[in-house]
N, C-alpha and C. Protein backbone atom coordinates (compact mmCIF):
# COMPACT_ATOMS: atom_id res chain seq x y z
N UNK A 1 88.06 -56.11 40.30
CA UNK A 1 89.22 -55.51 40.93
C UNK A 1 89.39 -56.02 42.35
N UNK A 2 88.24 -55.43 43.31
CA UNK A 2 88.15 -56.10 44.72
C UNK A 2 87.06 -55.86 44.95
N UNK A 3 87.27 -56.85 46.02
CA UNK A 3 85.56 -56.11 46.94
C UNK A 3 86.37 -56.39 48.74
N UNK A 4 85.05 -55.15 49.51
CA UNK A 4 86.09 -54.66 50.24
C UNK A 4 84.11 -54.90 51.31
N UNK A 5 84.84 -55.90 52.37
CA UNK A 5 83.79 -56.54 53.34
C UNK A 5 84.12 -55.98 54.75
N UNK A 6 83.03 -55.10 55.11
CA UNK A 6 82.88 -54.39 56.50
C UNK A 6 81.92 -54.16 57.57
N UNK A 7 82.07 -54.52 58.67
CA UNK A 7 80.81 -54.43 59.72
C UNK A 7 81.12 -53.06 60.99
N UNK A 8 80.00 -52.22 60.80
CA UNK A 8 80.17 -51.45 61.83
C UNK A 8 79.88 -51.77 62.66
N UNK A 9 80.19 -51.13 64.08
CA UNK A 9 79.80 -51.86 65.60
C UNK A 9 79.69 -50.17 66.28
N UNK A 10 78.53 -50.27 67.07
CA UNK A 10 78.49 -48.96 67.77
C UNK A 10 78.90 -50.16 69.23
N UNK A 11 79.81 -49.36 70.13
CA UNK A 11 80.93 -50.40 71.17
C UNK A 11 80.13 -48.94 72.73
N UNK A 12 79.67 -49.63 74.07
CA UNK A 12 79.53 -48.92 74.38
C UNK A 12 80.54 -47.72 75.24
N UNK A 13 79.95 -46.72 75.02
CA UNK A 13 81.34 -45.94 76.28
C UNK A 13 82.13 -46.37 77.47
N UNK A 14 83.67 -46.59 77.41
CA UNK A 14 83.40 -47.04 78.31
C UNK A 14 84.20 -48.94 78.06
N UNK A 15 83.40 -49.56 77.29
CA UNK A 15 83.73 -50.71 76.75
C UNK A 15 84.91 -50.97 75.12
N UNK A 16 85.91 -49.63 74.65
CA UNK A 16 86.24 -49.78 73.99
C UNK A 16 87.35 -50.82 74.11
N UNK A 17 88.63 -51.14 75.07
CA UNK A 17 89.21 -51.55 75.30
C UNK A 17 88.88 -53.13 75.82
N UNK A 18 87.79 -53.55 75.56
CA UNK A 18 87.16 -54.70 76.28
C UNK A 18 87.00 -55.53 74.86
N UNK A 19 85.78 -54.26 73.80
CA UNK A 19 85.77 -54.76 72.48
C UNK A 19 87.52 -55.46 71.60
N UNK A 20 88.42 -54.02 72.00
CA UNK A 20 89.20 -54.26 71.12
C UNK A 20 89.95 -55.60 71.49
N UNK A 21 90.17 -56.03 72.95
CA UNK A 21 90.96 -57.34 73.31
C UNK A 21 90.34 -58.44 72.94
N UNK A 22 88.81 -58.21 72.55
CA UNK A 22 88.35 -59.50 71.87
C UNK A 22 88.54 -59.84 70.33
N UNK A 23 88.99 -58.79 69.42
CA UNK A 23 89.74 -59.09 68.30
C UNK A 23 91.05 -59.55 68.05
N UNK A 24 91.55 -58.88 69.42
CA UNK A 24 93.11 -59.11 69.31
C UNK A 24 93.43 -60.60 69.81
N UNK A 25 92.62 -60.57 70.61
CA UNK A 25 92.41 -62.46 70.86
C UNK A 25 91.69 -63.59 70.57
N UNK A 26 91.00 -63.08 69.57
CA UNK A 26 90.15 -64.21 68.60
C UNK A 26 90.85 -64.94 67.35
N UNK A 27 90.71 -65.88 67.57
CA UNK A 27 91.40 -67.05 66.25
C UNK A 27 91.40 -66.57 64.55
N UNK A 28 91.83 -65.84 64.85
CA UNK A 28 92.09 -65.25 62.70
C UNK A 28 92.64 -66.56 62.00
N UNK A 29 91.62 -66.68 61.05
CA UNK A 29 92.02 -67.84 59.95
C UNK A 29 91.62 -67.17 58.26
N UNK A 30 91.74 -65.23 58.58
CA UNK A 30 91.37 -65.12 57.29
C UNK A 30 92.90 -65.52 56.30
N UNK A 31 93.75 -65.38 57.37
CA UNK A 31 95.13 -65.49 55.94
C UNK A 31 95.32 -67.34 55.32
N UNK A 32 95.02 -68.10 55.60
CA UNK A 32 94.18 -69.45 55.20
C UNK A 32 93.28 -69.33 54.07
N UNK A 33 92.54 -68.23 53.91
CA UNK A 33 91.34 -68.08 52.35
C UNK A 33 92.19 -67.66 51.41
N UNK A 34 91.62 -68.27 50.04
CA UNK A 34 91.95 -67.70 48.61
C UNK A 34 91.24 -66.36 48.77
N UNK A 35 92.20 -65.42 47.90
CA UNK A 35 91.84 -63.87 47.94
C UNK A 35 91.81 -62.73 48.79
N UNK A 36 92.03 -63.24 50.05
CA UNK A 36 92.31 -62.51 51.47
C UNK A 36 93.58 -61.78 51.01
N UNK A 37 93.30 -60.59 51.05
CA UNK A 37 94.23 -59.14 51.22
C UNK A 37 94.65 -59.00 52.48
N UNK A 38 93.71 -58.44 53.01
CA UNK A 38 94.30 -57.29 54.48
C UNK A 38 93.37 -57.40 55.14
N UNK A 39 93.32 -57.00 56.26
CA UNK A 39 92.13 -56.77 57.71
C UNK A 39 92.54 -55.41 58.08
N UNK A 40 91.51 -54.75 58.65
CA UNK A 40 91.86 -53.66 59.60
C UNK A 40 90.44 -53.35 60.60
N UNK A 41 90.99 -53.41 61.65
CA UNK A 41 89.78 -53.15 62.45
C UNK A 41 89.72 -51.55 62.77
N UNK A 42 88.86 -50.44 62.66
CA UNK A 42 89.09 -49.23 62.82
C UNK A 42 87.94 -48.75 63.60
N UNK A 43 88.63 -47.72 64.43
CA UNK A 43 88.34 -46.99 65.71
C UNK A 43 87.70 -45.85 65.01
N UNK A 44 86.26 -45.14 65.62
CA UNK A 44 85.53 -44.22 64.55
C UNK A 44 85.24 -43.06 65.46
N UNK A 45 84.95 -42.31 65.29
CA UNK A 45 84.30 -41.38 65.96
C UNK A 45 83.72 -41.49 67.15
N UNK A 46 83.37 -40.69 68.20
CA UNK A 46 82.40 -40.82 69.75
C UNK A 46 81.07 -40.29 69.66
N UNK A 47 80.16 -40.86 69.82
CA UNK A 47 78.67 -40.79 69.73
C UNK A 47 78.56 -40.35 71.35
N UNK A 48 77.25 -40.10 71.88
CA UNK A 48 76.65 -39.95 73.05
C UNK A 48 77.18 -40.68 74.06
N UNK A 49 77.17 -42.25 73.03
CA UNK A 49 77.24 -43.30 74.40
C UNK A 49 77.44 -44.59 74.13
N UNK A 50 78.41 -44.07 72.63
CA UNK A 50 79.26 -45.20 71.79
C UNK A 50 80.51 -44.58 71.07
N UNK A 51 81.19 -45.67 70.63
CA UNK A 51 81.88 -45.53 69.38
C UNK A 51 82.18 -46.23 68.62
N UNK A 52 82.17 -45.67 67.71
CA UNK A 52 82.10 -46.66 66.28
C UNK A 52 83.41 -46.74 65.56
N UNK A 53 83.14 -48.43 65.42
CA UNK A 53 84.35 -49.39 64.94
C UNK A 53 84.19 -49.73 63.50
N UNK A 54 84.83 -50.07 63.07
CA UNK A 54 84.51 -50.75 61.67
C UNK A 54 85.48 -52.06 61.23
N UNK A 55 85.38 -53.01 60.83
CA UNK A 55 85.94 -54.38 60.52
C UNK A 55 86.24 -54.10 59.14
N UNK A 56 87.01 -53.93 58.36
CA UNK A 56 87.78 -53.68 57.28
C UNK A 56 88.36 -55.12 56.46
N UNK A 57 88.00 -55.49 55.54
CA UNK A 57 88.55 -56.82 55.08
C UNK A 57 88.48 -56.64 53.50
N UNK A 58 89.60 -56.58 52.92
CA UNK A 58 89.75 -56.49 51.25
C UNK A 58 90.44 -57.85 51.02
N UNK A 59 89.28 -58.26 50.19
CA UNK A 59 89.34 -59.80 49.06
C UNK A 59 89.58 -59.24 47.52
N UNK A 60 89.80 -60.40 46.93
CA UNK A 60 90.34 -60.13 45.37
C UNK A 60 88.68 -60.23 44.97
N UNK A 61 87.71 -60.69 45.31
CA UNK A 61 86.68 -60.85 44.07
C UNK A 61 85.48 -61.07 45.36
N UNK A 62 84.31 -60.55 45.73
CA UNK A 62 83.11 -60.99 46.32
C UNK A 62 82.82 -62.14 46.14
N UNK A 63 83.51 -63.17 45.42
CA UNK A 63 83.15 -64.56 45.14
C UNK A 63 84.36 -64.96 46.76
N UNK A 64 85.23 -65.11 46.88
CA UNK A 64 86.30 -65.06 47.67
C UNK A 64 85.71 -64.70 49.34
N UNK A 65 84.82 -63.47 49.00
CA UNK A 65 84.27 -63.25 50.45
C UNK A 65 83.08 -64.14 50.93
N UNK A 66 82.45 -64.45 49.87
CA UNK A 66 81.28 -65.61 50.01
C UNK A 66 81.88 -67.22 50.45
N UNK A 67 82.94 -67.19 49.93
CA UNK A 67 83.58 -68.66 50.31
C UNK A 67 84.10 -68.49 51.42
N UNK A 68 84.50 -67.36 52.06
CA UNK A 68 84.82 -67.35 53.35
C UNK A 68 83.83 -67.30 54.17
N UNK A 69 82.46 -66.65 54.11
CA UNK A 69 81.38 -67.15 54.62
C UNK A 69 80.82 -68.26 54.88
N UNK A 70 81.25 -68.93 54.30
CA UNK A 70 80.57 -70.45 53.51
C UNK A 70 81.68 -71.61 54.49
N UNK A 71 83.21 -70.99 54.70
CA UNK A 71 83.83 -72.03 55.37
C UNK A 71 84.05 -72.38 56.92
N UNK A 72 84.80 -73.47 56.93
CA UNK A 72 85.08 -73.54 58.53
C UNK A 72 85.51 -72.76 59.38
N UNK A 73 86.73 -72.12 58.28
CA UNK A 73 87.58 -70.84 59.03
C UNK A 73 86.53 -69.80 60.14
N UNK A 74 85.43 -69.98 59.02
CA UNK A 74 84.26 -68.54 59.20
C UNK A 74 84.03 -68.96 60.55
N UNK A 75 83.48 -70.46 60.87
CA UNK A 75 82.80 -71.07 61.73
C UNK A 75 83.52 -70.82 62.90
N UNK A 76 84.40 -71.27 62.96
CA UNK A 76 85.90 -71.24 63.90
C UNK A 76 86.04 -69.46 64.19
N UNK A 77 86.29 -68.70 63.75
CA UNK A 77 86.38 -67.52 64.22
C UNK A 77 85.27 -66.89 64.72
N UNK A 78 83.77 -67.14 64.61
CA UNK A 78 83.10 -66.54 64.98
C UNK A 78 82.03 -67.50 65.89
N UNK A 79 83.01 -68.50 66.72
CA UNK A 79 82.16 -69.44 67.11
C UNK A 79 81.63 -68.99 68.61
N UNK A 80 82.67 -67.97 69.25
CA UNK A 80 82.28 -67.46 70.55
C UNK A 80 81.49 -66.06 70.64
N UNK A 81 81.03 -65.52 69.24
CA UNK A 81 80.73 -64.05 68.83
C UNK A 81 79.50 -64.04 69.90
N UNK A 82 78.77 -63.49 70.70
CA UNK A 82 78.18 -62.90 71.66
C UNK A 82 78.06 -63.55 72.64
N UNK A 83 79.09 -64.43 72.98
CA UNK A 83 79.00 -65.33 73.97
C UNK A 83 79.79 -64.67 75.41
N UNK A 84 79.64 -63.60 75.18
CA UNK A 84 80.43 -63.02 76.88
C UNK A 84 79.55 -62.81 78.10
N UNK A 85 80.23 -62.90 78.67
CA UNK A 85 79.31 -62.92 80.43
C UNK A 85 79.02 -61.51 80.28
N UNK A 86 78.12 -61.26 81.02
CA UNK A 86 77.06 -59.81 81.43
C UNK A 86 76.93 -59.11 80.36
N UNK A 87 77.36 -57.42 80.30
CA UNK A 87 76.19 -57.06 79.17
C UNK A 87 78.15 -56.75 78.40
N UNK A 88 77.21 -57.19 76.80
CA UNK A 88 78.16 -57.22 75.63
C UNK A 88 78.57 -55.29 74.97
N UNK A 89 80.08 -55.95 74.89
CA UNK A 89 80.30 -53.92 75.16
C UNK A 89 79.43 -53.86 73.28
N UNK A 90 79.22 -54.86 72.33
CA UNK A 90 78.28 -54.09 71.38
C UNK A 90 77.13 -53.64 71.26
N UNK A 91 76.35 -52.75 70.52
CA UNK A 91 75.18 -51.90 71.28
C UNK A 91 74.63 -52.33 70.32
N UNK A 92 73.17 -53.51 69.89
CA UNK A 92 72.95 -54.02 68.29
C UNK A 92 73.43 -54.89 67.72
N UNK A 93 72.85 -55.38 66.78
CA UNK A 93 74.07 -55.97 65.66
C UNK A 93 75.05 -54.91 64.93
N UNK A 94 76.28 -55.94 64.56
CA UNK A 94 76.60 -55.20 63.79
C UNK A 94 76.01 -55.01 62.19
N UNK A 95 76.37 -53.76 61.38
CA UNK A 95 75.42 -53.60 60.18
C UNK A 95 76.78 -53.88 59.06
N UNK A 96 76.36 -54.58 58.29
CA UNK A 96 77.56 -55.30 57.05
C UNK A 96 77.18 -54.11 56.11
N UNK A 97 78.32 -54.31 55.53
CA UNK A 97 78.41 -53.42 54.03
C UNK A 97 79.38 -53.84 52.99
N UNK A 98 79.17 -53.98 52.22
CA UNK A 98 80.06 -54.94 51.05
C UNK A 98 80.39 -53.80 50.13
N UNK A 99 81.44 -53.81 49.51
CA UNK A 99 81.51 -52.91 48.29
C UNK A 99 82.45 -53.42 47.36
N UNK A 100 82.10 -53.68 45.80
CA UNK A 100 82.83 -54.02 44.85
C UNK A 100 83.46 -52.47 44.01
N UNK A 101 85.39 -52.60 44.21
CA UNK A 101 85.97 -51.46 43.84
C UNK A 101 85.61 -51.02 42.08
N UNK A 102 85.66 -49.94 42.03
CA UNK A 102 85.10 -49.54 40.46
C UNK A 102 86.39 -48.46 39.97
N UNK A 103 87.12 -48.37 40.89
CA UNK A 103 88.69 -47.36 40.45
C UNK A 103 89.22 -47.32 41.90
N UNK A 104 90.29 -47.78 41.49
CA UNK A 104 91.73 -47.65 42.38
C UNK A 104 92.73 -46.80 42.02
N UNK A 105 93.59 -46.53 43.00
CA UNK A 105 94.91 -45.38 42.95
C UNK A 105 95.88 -46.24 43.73
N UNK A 106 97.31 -45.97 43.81
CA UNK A 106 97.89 -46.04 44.92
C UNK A 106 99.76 -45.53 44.23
């Protein structure tokens, strides 16, 4: 059906607006892949002394998300990923989570 590719980010307090201008200004080459649906980057809840984001990306098949791993596009968009001066507003890595859909609605 799909599979639906996501990374949480705990962003620190404070640094949300810093995180979010670095998505909004990073080189997107997912609409270039076979099977690329949609993106959504989402704003989560407030922790102590974070908040949590989530990277949202629905492909037609986990084969589709692996080839986007696998390509240049990948390379190219994530070629400046922790490369910012002083301390990075993410707190960690981010933690991936993959999920292949088993029932849809809409």
């Amino acid at each position: 059906m799909s599979y639906i590719a996501m990374n949480r980010f705990k962003i620190r307090e404070g640094a949300e607006a810093e995180f979010e201008n670095i998505w909004k200004s990073r080189e997107g080459r997912l609409k270039e892949m076979q099977g690329f649906r949609e993106f959504r980057l989402l704003k989560g809840p407030e922790g102590e002394d974070h908040t949590l984001y989530s990277s949202h990306v629905i492909w037609d098949s986990k084969e589709d998300f692996e080839a986007w791993t696998k390509s240049q596009q990948f390379r190219d968009a994530h070629k400046n990923a922790g490369k910012r001066e002083g301390v990075s507003p993410i707190m960690g890595h981010p933690q991936f989570e993959g999920f292949e859909t088993v029932l849809s609605e809409s």
